[in-house]
Protein backbone atom coordinates (compact mmCIF):
# COMPACT_ATOMS: atom_id res chain seq x y z
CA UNK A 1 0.00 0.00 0.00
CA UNK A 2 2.98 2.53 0.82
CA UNK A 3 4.23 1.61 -2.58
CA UNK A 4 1.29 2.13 -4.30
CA UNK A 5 0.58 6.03 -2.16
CA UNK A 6 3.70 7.49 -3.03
CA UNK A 7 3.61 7.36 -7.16
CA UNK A 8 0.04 8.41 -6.03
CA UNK A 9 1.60 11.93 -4.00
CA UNK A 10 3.82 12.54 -7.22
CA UNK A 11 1.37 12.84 -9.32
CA UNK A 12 -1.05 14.40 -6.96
CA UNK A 13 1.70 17.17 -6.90
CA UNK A 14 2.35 17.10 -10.53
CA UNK A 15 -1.15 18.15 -11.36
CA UNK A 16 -0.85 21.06 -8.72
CA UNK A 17 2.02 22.05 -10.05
CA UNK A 18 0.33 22.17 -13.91
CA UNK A 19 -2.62 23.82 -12.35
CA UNK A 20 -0.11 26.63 -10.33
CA UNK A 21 1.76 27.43 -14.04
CA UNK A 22 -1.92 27.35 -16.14
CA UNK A 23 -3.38 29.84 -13.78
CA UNK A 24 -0.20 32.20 -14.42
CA UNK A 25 -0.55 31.95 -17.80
CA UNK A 26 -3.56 32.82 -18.23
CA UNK A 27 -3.38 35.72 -16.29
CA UNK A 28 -0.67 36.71 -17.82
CA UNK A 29 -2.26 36.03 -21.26
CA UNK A 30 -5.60 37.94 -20.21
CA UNK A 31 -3.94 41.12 -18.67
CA UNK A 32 -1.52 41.60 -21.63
CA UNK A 33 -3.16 39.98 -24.81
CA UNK A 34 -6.88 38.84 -24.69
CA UNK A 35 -8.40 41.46 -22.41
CA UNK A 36 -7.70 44.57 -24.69
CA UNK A 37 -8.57 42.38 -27.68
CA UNK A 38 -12.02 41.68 -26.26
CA UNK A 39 -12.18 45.55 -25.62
CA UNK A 40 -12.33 46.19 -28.82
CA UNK A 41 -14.70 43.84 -30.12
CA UNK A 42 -16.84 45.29 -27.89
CA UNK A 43 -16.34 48.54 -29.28
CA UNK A 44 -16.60 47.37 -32.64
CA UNK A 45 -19.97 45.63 -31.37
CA UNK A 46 -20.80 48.93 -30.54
CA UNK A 47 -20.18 50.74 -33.40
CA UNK A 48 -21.72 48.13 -35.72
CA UNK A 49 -18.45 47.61 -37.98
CA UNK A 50 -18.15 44.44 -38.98
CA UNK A 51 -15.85 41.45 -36.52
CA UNK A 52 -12.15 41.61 -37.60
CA UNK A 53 -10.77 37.98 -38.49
CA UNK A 54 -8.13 39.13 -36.55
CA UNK A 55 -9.97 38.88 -33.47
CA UNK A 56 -9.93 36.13 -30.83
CA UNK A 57 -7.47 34.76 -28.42
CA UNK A 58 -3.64 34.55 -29.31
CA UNK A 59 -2.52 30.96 -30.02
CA UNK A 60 -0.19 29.95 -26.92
CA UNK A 61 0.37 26.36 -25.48
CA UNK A 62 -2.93 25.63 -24.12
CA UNK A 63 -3.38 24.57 -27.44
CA UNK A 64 -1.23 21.13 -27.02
CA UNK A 65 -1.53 20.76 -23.55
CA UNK A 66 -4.84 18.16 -24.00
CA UNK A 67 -2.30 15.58 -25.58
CA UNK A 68 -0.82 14.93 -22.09
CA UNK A 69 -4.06 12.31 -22.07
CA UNK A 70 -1.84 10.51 -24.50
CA UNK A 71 0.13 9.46 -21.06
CA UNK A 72 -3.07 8.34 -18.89
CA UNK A 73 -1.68 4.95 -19.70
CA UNK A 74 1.35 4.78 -18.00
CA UNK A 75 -1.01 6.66 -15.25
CA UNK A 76 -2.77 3.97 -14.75
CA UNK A 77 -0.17 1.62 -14.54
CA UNK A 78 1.51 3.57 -11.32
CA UNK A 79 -2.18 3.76 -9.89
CA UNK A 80 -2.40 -0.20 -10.41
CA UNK A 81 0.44 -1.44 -9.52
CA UNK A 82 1.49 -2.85 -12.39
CA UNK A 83 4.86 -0.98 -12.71
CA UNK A 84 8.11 -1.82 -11.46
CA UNK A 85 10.03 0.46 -9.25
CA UNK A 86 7.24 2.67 -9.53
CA UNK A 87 9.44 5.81 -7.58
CA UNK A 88 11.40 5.74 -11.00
CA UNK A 89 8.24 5.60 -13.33
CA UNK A 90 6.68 8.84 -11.05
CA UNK A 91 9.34 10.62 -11.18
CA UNK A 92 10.05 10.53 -14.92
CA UNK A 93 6.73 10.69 -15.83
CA UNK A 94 6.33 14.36 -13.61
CA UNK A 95 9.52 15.13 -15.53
CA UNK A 96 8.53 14.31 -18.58
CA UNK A 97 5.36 16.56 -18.46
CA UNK A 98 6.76 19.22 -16.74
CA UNK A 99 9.53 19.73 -19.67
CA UNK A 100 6.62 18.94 -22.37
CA UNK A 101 4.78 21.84 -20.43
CA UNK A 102 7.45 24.01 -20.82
CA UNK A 103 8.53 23.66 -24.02
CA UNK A 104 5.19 24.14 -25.47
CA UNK A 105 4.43 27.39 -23.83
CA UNK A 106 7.96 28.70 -25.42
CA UNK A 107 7.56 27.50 -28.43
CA UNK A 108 4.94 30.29 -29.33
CA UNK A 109 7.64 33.05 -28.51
CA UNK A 110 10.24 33.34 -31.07
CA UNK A 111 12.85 34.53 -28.83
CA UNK A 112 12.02 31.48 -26.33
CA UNK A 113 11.44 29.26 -28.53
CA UNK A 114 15.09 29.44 -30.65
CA UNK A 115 16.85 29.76 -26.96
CA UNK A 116 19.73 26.63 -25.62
CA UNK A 117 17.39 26.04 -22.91
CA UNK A 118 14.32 25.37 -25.23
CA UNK A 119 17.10 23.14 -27.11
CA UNK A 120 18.44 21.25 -23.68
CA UNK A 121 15.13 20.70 -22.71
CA UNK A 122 14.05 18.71 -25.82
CA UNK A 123 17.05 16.71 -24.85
CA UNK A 124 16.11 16.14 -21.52
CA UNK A 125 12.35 15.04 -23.49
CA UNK A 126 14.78 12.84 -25.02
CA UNK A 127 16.50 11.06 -22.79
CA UNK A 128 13.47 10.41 -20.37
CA UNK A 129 11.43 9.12 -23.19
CA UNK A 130 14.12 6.65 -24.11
CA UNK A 131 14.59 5.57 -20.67
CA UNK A 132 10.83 4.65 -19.88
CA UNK A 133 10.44 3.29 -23.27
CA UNK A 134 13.49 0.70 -23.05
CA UNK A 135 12.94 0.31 -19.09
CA UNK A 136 8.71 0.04 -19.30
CA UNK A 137 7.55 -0.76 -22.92
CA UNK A 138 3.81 -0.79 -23.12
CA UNK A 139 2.19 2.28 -23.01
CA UNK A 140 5.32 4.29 -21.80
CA UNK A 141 6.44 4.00 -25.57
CA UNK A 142 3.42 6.55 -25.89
CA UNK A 143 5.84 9.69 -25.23
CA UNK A 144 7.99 9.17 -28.45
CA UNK A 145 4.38 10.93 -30.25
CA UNK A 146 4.44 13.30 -27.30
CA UNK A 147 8.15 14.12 -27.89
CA UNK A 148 7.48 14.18 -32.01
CA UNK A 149 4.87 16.78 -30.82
CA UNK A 150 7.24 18.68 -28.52
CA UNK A 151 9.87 18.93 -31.82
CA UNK A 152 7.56 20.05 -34.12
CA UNK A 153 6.47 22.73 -32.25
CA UNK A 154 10.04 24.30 -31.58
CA UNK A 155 11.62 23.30 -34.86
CA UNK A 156 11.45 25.13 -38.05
CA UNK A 157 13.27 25.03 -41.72
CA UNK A 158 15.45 22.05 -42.81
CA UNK A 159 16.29 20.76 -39.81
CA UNK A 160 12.86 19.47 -39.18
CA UNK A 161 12.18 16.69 -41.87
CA UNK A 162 15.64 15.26 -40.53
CA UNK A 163 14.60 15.37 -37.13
CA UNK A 164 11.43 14.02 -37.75
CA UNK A 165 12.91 10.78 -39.96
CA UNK A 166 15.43 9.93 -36.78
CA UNK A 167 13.26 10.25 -34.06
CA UNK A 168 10.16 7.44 -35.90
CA UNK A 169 13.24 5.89 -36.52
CA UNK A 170 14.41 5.60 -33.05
CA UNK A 171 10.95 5.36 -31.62
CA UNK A 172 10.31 2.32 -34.09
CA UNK A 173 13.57 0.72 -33.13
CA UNK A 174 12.94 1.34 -28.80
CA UNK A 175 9.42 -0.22 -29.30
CA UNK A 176 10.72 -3.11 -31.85
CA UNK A 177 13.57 -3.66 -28.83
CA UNK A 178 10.91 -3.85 -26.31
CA UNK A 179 7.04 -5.00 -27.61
CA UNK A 180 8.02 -5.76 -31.57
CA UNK A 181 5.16 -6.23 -33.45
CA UNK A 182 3.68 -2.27 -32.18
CA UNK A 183 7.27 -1.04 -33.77
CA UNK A 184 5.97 -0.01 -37.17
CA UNK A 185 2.69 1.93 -35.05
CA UNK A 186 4.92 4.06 -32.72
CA UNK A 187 7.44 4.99 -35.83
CA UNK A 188 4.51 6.13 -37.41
CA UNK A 189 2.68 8.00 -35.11
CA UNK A 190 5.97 9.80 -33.49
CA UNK A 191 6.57 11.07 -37.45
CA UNK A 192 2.83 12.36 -38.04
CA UNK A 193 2.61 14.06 -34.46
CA UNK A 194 6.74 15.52 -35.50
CA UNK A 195 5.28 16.85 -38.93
CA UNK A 196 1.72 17.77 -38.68
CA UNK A 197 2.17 19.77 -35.79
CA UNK A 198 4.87 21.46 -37.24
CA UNK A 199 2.72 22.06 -40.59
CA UNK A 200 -0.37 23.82 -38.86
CA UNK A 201 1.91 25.79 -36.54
CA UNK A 202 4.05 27.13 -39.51
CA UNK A 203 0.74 27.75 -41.59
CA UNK A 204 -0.38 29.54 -38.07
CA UNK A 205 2.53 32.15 -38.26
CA UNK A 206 2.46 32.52 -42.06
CA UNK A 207 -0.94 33.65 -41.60
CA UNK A 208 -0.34 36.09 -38.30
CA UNK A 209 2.49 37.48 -40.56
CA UNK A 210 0.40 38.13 -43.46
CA UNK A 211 -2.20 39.91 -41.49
CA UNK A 212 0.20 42.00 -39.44
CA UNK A 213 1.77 42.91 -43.35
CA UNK A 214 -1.68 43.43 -44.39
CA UNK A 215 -2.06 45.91 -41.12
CA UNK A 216 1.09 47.90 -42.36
CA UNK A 217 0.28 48.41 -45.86
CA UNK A 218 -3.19 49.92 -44.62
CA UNK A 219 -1.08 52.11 -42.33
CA UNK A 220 1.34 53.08 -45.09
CA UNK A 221 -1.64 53.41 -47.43
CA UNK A 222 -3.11 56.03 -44.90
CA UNK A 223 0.34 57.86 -44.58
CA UNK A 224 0.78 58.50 -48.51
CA UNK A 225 -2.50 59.52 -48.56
CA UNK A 226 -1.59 61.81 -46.25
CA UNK A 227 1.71 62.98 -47.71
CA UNK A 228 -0.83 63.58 -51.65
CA UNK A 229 -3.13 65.51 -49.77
CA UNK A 230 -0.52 67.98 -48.27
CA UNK A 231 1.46 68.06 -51.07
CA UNK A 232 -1.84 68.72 -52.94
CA UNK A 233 -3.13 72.03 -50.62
CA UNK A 234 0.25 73.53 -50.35
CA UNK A 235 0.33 73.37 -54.53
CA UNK A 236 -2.94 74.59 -54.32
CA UNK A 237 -3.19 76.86 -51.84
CA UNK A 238 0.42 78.70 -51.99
CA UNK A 239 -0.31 79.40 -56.00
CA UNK A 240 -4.02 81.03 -55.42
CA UNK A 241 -3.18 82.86 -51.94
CA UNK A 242 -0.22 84.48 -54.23
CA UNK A 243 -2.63 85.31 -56.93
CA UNK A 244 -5.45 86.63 -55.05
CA UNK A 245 -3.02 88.79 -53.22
CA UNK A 246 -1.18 90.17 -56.10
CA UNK A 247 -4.78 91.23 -57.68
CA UNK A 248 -5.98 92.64 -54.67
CA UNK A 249 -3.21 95.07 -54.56
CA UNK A 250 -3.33 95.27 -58.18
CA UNK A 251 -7.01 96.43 -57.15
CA UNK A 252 -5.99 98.65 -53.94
CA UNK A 253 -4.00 100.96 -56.47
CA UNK A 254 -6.26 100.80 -59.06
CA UNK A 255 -9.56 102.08 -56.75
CA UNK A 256 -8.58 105.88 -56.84
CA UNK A 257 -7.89 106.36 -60.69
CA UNK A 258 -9.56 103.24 -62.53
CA UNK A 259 -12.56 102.21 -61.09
CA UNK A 260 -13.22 100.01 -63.62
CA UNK A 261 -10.05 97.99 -63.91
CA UNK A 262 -10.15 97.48 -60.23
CA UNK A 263 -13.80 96.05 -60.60
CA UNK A 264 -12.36 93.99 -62.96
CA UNK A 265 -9.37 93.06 -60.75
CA UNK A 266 -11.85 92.23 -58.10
CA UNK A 267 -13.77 90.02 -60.15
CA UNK A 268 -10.52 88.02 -61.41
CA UNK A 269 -10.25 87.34 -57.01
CA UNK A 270 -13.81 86.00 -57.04
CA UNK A 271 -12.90 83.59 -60.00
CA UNK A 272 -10.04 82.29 -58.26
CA UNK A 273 -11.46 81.86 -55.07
CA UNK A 274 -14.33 80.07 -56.59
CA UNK A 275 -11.45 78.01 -58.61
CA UNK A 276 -9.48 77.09 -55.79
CA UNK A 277 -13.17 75.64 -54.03
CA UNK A 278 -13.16 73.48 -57.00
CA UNK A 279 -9.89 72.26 -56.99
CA UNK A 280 -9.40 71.79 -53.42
CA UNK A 281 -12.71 69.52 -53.39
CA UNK A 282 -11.10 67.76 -56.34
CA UNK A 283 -7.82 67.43 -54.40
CA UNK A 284 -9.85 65.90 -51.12
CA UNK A 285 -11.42 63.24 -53.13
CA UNK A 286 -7.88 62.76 -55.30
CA UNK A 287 -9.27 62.96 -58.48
CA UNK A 288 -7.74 65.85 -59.58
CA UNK A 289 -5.38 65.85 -62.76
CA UNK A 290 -4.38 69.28 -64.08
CA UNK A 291 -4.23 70.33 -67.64
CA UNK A 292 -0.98 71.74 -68.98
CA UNK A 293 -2.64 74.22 -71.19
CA UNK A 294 -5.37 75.30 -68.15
CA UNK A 295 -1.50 76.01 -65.94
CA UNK A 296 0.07 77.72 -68.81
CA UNK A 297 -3.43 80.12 -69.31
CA UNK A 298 -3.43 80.65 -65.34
CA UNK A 299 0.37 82.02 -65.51
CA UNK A 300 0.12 83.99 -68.10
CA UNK A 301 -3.25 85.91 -65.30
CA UNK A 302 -1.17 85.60 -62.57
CA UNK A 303 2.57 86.67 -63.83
CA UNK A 304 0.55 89.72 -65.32
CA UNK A 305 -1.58 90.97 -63.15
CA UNK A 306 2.43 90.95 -60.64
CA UNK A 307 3.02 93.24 -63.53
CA UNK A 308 5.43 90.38 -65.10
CA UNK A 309 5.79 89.82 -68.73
CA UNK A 310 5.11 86.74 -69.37
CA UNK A 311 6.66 84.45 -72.31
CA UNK A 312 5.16 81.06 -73.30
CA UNK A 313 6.45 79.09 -75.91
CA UNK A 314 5.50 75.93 -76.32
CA UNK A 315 6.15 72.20 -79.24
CA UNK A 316 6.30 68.77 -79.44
CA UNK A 317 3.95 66.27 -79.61
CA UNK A 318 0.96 65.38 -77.72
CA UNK A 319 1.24 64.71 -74.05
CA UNK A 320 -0.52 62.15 -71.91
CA UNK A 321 -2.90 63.75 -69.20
CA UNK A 322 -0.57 62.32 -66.74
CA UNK A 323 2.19 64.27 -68.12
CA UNK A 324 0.22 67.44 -68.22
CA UNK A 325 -1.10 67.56 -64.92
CA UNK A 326 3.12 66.58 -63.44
CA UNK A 327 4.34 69.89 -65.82
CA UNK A 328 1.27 71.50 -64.58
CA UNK A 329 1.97 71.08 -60.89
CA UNK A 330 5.51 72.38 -61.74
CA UNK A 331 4.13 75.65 -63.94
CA UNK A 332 2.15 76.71 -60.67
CA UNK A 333 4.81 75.88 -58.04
CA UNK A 334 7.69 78.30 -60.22
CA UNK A 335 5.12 80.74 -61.47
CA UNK A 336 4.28 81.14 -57.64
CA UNK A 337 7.78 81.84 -56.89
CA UNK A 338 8.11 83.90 -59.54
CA UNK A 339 5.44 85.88 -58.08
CA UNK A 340 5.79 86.22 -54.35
CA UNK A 341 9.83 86.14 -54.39
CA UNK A 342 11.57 86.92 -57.47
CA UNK A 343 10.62 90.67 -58.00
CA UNK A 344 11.54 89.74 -61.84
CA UNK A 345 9.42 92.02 -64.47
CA UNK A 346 9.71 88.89 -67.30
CA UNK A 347 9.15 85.02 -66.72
CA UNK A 348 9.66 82.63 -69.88
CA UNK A 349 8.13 79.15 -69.59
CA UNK A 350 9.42 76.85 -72.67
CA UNK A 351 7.55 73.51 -72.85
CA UNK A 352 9.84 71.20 -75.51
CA UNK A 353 8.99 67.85 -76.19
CA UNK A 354 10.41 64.84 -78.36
CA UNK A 355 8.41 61.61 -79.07
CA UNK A 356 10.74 60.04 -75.93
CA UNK A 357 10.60 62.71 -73.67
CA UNK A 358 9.19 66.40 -72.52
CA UNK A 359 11.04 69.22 -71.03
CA UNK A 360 10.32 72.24 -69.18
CA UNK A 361 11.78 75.28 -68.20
CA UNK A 362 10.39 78.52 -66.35
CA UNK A 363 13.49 80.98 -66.55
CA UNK A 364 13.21 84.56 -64.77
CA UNK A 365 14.88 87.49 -64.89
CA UNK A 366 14.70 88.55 -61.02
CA UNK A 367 17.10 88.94 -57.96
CA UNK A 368 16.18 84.72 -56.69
CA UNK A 369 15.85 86.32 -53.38
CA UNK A 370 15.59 84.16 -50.60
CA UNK A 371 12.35 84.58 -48.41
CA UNK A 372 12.74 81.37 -45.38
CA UNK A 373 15.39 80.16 -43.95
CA UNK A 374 16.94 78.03 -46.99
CA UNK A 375 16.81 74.13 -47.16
CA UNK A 376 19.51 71.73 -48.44
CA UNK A 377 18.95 70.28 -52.40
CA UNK A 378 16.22 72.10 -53.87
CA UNK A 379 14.74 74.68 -51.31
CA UNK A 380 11.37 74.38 -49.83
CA UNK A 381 8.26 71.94 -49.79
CA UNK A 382 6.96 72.77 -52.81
CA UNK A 383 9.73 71.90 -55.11
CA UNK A 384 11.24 69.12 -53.03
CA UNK A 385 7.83 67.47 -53.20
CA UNK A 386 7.55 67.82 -57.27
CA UNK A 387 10.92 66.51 -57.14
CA UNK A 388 10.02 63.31 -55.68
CA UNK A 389 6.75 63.19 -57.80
CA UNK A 390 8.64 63.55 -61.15
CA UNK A 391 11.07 61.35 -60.12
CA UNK A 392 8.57 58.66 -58.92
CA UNK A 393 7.88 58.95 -62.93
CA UNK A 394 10.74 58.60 -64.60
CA UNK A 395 11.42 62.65 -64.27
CA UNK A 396 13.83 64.59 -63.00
CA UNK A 397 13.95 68.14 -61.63
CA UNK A 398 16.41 71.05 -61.17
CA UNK A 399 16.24 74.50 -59.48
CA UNK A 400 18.87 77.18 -59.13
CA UNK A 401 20.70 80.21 -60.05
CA UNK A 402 20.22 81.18 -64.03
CA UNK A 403 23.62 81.51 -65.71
CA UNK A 404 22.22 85.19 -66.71
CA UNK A 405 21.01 86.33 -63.80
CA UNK A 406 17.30 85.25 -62.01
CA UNK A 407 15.85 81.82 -61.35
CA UNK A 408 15.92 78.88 -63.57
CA UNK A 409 13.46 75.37 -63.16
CA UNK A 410 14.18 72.71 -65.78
CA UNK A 411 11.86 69.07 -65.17
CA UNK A 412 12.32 66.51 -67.69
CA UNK A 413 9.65 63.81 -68.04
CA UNK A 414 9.08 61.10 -70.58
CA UNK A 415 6.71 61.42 -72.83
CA UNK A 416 4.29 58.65 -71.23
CA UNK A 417 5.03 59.50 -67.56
CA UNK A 418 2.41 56.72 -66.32
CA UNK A 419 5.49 54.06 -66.49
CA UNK A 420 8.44 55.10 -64.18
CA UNK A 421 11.66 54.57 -64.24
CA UNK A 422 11.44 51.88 -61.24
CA UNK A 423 9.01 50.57 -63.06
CA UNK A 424 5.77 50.84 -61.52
CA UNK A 425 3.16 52.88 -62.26
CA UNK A 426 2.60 56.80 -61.37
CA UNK A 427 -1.36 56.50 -60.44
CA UNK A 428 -2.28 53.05 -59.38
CA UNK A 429 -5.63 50.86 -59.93
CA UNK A 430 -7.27 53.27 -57.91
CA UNK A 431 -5.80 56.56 -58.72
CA UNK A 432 -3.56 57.76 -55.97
CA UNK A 433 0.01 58.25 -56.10
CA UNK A 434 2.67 55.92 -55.37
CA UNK A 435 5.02 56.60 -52.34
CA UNK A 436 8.61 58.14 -53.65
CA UNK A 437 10.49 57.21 -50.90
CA UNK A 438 12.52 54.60 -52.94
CA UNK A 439 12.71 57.14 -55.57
CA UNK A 440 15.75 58.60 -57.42
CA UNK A 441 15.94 62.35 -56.46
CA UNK A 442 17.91 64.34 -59.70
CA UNK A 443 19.17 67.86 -57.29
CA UNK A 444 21.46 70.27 -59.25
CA UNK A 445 22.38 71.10 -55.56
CA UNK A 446 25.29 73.33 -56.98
CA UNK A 447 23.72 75.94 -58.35
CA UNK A 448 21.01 75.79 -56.06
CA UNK A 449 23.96 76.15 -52.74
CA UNK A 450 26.33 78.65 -54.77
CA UNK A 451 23.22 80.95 -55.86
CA UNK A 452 22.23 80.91 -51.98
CA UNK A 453 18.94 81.19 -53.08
CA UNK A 454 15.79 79.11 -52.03
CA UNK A 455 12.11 78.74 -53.05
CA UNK A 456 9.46 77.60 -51.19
């Protein structure tokens, strides 16, 4: 009877001890993990979006912990009787579960799960399986499918199908040395427990990974869109704030000797404000693509009404809208400039174009006066941001110093800008822009740094 108790107290302790470790786990796994993930279903309950297949509790090792029934068997031998030296049996089989235990709850942490002791453990696994096995026989051989469960969980790449062929193949050869005809049984369920678990747990982190990369292309999605909408409203805003104010001083002057010129002057503002509703609507939804000719018209208002004779020359062949509404964004940005910093009395814009490619350059004749605090490359946010949109396109742009004197802009583009040069495509499937951050930025930095001079 006092033979029979004290397998009885180790396993009596064993199971407090696996009770003791669940409940700290699952606390652990509710405070950090599952209780702000059932937050926000709630909130998304609330709200009446529709369940994220995100949501739910994280895998961890709760998930293999119901195959420790596979032991009952040797349980039931200790309980019976019907094991020899049944101190050893105990005390390997607490062993053995504690270690299985263990090495299951690591192996859903990456950093656990690839450490020695993950590694020494598994031998441990090892070592007591192989013992029992040769020493018991019977259902003690069940661990080598425990074990094969143990390794797949941990192990990952190449090393696995190797792993997995010599431990069936010592599990086959420890039950063929002890029971013989259940050899071929215990080789074969050690390799399916080694493989398959390693199969759906692999397929479980491909598919975590995908959604977290799915997660961070919405978030990047979100950030370019934010990055086209600025870009947009400065463009926007900085060329009809510049225009409204040159007319309305244009107006101011006009009041005491021409009344109406400066009605006239005053009705050009009200046609640009009305414009600049339009096209910062058309911005917000980002369906707004610019016509060359409609930038070139505006310029020629705008650099005349700044009392700035304008100069427009412009060949080559037909240009895609694409094209037209890049050279467009650039006409507005250096007319702009011309405007509110150059203090120039002519501006020349020359649009050139061969069936490959399309050039542009706005040329004045004024002091390139710096009005901020200057910025390396190509000045401020206006042109730095064209420069990243022609060159997500295939373009190029340069800003600085004329040889003669003033402010010179040159952008090159080829003639079908919607391929770039990195070979993806300037307005996607749904019509935004494509991020230039991997973009090749053309700067003629030296003039730009030797004129000292800097546009917005």
């Amino acid at each position: 009877m006092t033979k029979r108790s004290n397998p009885i107290a180790c396993r009596i302790h064993e199971v407090r001890e696996a009770r003791r470790a669940w409940r700290e786990n699952w606390r652990h796994t509710w405070k950090e993990e599952w209780r702000p993930r059932r937050a926000a279903l709630r909130a998304r309950q609330k709200s009446g979006k529709p369940l994220s297949e995100g949501t739910g509790p994280p895998p961890s090792g709760f998930a293999l912990l119901p195959w420790l029934l596979v032991g009952l068997g040797a349980f039931s031998n200790l309980l019976q009787g019907r094991t020899p030296n049944p101190w050893i049996g105990g005390m390997g089989l607490l062993a053995f579960n504690s270690l299985y235990i263990s090495v299951v709850f690591r192996a859903f942490v990456k950093e656990a799960r690839d450490a020695p002791a993950t590694r020494w453990a598994l031998v441990a696994m090892l070592a007591i399986t192989c013992g029992l096995g040769i020493g018991y026989g019977g259902s003690w051989l069940n661990f080598f499918p425990l074990l094969g469960l143990a390794v797949g969980a941990v192990t990952r790449g190449r090393m696995l199908p190797k792993l997995a062929i010599a431990l069936s193949a010592l599990a086959g050869t420890v039950a063929g040395f002890r029971d013989g005809s259940g050899a071929i049984g215990v080789a074969y369920a050690t390799f399916l427990s080694t493989s398959v678990t390693a199969a759906i747990l692999s397929l479980s982190e491909a598919v975590r990974e995908l959604r977290a990369a799915r997660e961070e292309l919405a978030r990047r999605a979100v950030e370019e869109e934010r990055l086209r909408f600025s870009r947009d409203l400065h463009d926007l805003l900085g060329h009809t704030l510049s225009v409204i104010v040159v007319k309305s001083e244009a107006a101011r002057r006009l009041a005491h000797r021409d009344l109406e010129a400066a009605l006239l002057q005053v009705t050009d503002i009200e046609s640009v404000g009305r414009q600049a509703l339009t096209e910062i609507r058309e911005a917000v939804t980002g369906y707004r693509e610019g016509s060359l000719t409609t930038e070139l018209d505006g310029a020629r208002s705008a650099l005349s009404a700044a009392s700035v004779d304008p100069v427009v020359r412009q060949s080559g062949p037909p240009l895609t809208p694409q094209t037209e509404a890049l050279l467009g964004w650039v006409v507005r940005e250096a007319v702009t400039n011309v405007v509110r910093h150059s203090d120039a009395t002519r501006c020349e814009i020359t649009v050139d174009g061969t069936p490959d490619r399309v050039r542009l350059k706005i040329t004045d004749n004024g002091t390139g006066a710096t009005v901020s605090e200057p910025l390396e490359g190509l000045g401020g946010t206006g042109l730095k941001g064209l420069t990243e949109r022609l060159a997500a396109a295939g373009g190029s742009l340069e800003a600085g110093r004329a040889p003669r004197g003033g402010f010179l802009v040159t952008a090159e583009l080829p003639v079908d800008a919607t391929q770039s040069a990195n070979g993806y495509s300037f307005y996607d499937s749904a019509g935004q822009r494509p991020s230039p951050a991997n973009s090749t930025v053309h700067q003629n930095s030296r003039s730009a740094r030797g004129a000292g001079a800097a546009r917005d």
